[in-house]
C-alpha atoms as a PDB file:
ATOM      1  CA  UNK A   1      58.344  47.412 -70.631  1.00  0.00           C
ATOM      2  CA  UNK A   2      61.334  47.861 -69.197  1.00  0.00           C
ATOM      3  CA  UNK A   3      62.615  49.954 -71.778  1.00  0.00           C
ATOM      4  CA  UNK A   4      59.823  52.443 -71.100  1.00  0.00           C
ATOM      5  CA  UNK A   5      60.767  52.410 -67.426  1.00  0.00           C
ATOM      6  CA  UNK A   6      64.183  53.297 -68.100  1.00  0.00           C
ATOM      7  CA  UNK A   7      62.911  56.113 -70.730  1.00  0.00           C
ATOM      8  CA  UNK A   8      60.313  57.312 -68.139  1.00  0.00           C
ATOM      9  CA  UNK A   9      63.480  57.591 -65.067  1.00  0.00           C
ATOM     10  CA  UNK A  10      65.358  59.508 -68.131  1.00  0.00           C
ATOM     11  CA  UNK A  11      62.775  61.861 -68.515  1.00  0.00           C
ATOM     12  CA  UNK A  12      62.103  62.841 -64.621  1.00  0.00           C
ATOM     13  CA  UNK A  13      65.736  63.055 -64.370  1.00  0.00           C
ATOM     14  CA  UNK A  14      65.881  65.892 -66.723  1.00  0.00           C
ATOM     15  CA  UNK A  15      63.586  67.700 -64.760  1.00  0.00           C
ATOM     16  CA  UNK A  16      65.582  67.241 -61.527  1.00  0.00           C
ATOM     17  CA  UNK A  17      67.406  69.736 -59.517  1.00  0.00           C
ATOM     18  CA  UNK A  18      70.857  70.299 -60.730  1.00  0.00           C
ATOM     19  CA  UNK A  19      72.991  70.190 -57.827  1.00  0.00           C
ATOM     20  CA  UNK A  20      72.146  69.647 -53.870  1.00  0.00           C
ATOM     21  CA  UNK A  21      70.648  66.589 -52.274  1.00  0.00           C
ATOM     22  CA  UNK A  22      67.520  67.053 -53.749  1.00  0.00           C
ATOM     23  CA  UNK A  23      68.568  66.066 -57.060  1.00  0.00           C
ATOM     24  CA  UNK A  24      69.894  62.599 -54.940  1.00  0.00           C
ATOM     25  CA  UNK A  25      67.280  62.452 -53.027  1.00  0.00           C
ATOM     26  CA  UNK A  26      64.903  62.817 -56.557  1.00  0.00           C
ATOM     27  CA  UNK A  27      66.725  60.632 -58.272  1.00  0.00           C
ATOM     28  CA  UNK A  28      66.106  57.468 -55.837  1.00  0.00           C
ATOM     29  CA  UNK A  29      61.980  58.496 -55.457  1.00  0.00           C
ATOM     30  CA  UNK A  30      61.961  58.488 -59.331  1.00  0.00           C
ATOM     31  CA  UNK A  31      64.079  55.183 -59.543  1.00  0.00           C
ATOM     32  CA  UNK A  32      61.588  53.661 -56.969  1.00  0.00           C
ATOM     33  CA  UNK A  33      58.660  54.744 -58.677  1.00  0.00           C
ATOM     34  CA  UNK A  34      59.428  53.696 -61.593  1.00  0.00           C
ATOM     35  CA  UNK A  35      60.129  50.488 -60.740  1.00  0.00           C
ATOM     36  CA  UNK A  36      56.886  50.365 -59.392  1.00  0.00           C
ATOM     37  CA  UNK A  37      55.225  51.412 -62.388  1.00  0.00           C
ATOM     38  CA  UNK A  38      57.163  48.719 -63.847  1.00  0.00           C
ATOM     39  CA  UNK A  39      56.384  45.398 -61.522  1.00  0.00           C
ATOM     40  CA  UNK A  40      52.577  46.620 -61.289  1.00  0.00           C
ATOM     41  CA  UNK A  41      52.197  46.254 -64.615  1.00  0.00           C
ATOM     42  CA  UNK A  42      54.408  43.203 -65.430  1.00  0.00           C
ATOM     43  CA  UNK A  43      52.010  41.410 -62.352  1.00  0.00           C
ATOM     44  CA  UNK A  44      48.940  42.654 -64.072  1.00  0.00           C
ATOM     45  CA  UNK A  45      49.947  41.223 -67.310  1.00  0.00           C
ATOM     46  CA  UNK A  46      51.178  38.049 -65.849  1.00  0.00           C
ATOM     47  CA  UNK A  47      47.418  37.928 -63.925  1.00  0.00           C
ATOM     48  CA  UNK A  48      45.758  38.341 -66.768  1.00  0.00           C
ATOM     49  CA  UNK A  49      47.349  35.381 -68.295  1.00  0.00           C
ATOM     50  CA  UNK A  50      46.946  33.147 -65.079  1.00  0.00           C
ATOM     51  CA  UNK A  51      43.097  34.062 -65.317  1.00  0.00           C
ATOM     52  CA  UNK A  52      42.720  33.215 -68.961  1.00  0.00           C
ATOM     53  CA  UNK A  53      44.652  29.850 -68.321  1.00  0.00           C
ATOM     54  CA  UNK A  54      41.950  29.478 -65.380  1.00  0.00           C
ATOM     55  CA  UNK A  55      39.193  30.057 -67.209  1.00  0.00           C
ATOM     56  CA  UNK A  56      40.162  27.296 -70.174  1.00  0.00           C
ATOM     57  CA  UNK A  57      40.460  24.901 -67.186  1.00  0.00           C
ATOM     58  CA  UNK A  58      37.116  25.417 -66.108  1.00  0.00           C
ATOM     59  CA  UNK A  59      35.585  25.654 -69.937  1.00  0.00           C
ATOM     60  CA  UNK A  60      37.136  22.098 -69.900  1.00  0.00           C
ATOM     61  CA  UNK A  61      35.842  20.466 -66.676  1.00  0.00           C
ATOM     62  CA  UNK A  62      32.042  22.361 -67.815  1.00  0.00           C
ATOM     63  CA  UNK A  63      32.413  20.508 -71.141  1.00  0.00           C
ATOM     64  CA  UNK A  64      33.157  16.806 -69.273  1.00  0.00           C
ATOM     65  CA  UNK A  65      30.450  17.576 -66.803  1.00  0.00           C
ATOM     66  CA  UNK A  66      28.345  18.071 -69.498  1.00  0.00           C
ATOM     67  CA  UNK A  67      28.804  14.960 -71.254  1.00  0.00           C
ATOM     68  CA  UNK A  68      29.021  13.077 -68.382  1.00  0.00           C
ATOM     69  CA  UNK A  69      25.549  14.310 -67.144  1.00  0.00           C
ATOM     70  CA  UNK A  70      23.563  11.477 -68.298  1.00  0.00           C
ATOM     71  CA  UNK A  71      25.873   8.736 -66.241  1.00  0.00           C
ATOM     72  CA  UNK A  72      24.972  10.780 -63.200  1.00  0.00           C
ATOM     73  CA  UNK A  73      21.089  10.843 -63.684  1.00  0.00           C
ATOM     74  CA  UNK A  74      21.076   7.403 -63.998  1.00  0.00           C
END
């Protein structure tokens, strides 16, 4: 991922000003977004996998509910 957001900062660079503080002043807004592209995906991938980890723990306590429901009727 990180390797795209380096690729995608290469490729807005090229279409930056060439001289003047507008190509600085481009260069940090691209830099900034793309390290925004980058962390908002890195957090949704590392959500996803917090959610699936989530959702085995439930699947698990579900399953010992489930087999303990006979004690509890008793």
């Amino acid at each position: 991922m990180a390797v795209l957001s380096a690729a995608m900062y290469y490729c807005f660079l090229n279409g930056a000003p060439h001289q003047g503080t507008e190509r600085l002043f481009y260069m940090i807004l691209a830099g900034i977004f793309c390290v925004s592209v980058w962390a908002a995906v890195m957090t949704t991938i590392w959500y996803i996998k917090w959610l699936r980890k989530k959702k085995t723990e439930l699947e698990n306590m579900v399953e010992i509910l489930i087999k303990n429901a006979d004690k509890l009727d008793k």
